[in-house]
N, C-alpha and C. Protein backbone atom coordinates (compact mmCIF):
# COMPACT_ATOMS: atom_id res chain seq x y z
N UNK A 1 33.70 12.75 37.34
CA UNK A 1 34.07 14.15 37.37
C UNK A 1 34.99 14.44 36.18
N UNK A 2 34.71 15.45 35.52
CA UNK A 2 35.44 15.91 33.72
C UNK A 2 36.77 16.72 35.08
N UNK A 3 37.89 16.65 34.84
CA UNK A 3 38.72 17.69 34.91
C UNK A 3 39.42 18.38 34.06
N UNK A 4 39.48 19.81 33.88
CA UNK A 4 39.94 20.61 33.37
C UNK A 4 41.56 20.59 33.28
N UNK A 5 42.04 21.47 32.28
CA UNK A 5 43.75 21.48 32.40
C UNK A 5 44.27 22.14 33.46
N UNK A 6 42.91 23.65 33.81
CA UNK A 6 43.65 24.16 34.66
C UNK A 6 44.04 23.75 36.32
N UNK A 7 42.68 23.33 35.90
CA UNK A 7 42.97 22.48 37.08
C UNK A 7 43.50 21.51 37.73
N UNK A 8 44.02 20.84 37.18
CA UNK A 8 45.16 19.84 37.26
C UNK A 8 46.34 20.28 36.98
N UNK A 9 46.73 21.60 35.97
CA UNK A 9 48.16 22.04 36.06
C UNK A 9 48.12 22.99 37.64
N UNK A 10 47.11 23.23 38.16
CA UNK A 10 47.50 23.70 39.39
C UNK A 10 47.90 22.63 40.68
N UNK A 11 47.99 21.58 40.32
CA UNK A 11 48.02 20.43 41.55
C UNK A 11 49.46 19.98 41.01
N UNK A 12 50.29 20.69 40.19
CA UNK A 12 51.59 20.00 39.68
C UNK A 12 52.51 20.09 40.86
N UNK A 13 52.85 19.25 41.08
CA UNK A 13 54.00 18.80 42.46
C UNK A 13 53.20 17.50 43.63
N UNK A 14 51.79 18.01 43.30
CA UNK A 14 51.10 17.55 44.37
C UNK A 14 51.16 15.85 44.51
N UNK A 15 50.81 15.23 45.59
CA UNK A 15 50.87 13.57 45.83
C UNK A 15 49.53 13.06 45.43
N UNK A 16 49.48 12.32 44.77
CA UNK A 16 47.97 11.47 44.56
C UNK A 16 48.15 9.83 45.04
N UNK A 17 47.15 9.54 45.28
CA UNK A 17 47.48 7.98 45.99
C UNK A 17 46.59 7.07 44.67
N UNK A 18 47.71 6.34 44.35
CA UNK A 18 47.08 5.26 43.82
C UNK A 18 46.64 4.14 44.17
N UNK A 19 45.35 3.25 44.11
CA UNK A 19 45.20 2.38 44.45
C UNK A 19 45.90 1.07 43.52
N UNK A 20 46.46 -0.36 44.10
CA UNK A 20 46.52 -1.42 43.52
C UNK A 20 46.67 -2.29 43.96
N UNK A 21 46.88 -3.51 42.83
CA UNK A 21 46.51 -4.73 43.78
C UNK A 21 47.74 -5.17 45.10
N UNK A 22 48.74 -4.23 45.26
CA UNK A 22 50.03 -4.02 45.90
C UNK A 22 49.70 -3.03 46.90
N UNK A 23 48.73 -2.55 46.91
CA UNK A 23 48.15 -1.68 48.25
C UNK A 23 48.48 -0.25 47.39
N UNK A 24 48.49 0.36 48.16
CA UNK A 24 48.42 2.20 47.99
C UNK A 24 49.64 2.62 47.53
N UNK A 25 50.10 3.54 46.80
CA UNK A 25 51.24 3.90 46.59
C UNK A 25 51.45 5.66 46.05
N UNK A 26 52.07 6.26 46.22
CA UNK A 26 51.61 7.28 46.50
C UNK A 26 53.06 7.68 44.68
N UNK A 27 52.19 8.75 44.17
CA UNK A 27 52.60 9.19 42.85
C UNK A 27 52.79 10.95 42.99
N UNK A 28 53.55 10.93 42.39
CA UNK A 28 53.81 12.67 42.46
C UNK A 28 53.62 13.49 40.85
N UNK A 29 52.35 14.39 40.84
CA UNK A 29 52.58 14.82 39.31
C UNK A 29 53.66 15.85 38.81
N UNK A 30 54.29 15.27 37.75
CA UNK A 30 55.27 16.10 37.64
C UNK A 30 55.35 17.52 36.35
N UNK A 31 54.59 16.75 35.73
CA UNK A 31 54.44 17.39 34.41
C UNK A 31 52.56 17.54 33.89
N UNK A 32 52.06 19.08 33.16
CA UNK A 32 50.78 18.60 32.67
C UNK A 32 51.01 18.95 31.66
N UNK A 33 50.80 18.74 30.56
CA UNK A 33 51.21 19.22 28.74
C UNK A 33 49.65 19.34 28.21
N UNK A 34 49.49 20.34 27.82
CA UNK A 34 48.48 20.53 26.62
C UNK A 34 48.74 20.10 25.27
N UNK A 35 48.03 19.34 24.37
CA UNK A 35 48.08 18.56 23.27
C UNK A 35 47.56 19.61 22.03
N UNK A 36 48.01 19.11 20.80
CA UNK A 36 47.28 20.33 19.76
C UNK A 36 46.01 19.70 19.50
N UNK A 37 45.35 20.61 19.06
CA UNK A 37 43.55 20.51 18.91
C UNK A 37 43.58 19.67 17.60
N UNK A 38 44.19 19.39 16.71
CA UNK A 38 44.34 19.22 15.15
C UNK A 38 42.78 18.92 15.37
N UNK A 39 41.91 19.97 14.89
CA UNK A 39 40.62 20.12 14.06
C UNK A 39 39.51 19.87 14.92
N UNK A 40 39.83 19.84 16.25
CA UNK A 40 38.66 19.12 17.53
C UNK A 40 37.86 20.47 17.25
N UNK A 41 36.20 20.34 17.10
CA UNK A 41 35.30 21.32 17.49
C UNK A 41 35.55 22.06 18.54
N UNK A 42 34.97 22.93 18.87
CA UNK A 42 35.17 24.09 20.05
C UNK A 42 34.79 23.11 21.14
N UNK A 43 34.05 22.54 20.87
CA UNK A 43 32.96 22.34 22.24
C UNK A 43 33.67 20.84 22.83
N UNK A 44 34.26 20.16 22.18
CA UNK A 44 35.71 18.92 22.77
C UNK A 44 36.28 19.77 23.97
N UNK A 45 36.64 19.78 25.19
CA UNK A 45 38.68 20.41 25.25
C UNK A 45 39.66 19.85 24.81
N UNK A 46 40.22 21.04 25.13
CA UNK A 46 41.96 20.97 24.41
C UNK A 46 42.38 19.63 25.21
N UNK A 47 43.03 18.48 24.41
CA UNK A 47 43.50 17.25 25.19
C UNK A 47 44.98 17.81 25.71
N UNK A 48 45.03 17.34 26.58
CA UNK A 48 46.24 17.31 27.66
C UNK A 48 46.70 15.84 27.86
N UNK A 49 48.08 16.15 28.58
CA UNK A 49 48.37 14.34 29.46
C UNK A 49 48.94 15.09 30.70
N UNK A 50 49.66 14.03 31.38
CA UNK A 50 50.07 13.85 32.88
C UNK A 50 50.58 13.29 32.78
N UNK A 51 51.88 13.63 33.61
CA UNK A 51 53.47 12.80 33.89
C UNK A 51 53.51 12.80 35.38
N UNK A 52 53.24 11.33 35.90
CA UNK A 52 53.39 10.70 37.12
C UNK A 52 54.79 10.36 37.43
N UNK A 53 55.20 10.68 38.61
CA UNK A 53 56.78 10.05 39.23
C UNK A 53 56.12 9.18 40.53
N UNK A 54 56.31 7.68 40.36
CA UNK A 54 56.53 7.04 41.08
C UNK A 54 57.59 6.31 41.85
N UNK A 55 57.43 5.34 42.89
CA UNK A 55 58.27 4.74 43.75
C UNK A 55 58.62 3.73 42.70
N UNK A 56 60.16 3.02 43.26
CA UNK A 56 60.96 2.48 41.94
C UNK A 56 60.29 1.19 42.03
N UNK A 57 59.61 0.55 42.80
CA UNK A 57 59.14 -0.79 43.21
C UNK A 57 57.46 -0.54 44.07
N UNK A 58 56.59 -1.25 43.86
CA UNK A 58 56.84 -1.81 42.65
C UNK A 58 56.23 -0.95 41.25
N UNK A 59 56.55 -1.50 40.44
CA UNK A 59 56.23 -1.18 38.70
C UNK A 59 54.63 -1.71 38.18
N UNK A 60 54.19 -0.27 38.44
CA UNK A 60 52.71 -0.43 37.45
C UNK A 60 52.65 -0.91 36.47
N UNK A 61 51.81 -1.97 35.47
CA UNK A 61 51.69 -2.01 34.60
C UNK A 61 50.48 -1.10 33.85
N UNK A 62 50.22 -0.81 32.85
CA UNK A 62 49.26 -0.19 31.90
C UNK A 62 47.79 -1.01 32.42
N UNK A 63 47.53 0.24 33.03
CA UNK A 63 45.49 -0.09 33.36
C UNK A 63 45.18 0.63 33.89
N UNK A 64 43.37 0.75 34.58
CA UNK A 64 43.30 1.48 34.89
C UNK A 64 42.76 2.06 36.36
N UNK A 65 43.39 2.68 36.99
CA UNK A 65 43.53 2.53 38.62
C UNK A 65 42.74 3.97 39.18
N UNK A 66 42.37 3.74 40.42
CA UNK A 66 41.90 4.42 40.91
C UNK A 66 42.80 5.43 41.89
N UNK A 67 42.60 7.12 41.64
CA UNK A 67 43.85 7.98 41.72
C UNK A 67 42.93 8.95 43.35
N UNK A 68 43.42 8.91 44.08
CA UNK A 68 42.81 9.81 44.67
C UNK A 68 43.44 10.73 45.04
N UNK A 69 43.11 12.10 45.33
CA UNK A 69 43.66 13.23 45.83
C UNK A 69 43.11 14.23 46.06
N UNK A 70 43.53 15.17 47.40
CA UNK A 70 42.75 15.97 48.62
C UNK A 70 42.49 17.06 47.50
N UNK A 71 42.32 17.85 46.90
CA UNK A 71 41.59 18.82 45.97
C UNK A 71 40.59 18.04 44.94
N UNK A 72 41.08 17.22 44.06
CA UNK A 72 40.61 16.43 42.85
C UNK A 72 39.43 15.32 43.23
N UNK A 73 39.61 14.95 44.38
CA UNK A 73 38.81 13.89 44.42
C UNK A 73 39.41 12.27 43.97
N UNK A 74 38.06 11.47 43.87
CA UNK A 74 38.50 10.37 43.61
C UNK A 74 38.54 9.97 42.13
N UNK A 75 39.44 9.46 41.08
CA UNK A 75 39.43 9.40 39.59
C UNK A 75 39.70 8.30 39.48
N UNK A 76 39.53 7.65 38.20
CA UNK A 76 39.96 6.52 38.08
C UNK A 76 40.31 6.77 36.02
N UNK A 77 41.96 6.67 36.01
CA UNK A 77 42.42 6.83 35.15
C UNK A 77 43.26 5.93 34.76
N UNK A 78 43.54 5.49 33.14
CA UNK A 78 44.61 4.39 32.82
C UNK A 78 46.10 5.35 32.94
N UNK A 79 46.72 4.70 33.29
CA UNK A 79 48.55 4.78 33.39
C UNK A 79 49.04 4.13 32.87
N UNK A 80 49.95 4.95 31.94
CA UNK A 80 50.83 4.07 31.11
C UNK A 80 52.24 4.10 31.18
N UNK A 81 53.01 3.28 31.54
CA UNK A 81 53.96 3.44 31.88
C UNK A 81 55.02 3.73 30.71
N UNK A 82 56.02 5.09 30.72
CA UNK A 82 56.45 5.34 29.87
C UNK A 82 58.21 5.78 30.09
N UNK A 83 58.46 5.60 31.05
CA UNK A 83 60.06 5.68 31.38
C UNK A 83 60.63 5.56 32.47
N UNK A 84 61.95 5.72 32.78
CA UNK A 84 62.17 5.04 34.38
C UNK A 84 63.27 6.04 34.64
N UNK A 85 63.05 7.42 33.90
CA UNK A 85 63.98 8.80 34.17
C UNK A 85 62.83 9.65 34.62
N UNK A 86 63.19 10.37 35.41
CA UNK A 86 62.82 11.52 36.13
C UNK A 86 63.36 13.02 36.30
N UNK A 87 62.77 13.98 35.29
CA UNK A 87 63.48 15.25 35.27
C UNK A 87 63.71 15.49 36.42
N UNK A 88 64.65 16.02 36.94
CA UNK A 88 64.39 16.48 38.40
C UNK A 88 64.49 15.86 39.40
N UNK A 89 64.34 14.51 38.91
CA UNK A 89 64.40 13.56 40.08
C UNK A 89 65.69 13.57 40.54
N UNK A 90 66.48 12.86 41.89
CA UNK A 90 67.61 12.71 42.32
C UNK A 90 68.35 11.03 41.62
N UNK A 91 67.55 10.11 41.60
CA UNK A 91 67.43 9.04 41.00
C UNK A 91 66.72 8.37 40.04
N UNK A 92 66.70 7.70 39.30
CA UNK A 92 65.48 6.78 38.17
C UNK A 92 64.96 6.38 39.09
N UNK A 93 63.45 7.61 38.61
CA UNK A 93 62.14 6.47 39.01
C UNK A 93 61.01 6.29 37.70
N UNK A 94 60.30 5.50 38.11
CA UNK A 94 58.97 5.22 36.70
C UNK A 94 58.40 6.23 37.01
N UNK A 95 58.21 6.59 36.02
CA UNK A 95 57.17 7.70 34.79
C UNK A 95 56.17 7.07 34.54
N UNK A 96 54.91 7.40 34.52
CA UNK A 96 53.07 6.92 34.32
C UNK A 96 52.85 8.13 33.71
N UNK A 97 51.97 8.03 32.68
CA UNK A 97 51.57 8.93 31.74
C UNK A 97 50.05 8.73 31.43
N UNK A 98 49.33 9.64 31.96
CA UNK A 98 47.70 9.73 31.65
C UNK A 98 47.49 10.87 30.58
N UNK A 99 46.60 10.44 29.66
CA UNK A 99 46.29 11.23 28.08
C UNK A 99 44.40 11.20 28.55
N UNK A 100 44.10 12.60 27.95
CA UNK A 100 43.00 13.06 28.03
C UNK A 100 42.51 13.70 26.21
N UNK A 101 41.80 13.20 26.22
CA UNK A 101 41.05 13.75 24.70
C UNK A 101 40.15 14.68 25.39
């Protein structure tokens, strides 16, 4: 399934469950950013990413996991882990970052 920006900036707050080899763990999106086009044809979309807030334990490494969630369906996207601050958050938790061309 292709997802759109808008559609995924409308699920921002929402819980997605990740699968791993640590069982299920449940991720919260926090952020969706649109990327600049630098020179992509019309017919590409506009690339975007995704800023995941996860639980402090355990720590994903970079691959690529299977994301599920009650609007979106089932996806299977790489996460990259990219910080262990959380805007907003009350405490440091890891940050996962999915990039879309």
């Amino acid at each position: 399934m292709t997802i759109s920006f808008q559609e995924i900036n409308a699920q921002l707050g929402t819980v997605f469950i990740v699968h791993t080899q640590s069982g299920a763990l449940e991720l919260k999106l926090m952020e969706a950013s649109e990327r600049p086009r630098r020179g992509l044809p019309e017919s590409f979309r506009t690339p975007f990413s995704l800023v995941f807030a996860g639980p402090a334990e355990p720590m994903l490494s970079q691959d690529n996991y299977f994301l599920d969630h009650p609007v979106l369906g089932r996806n299977q996207w790489m996460l990259v882990p990219v910080s262990k601050y959380a805007l907003g958050a009350e405490s440091d938790v890891p940050l996962y970052e999915a990039v879309f061309g």
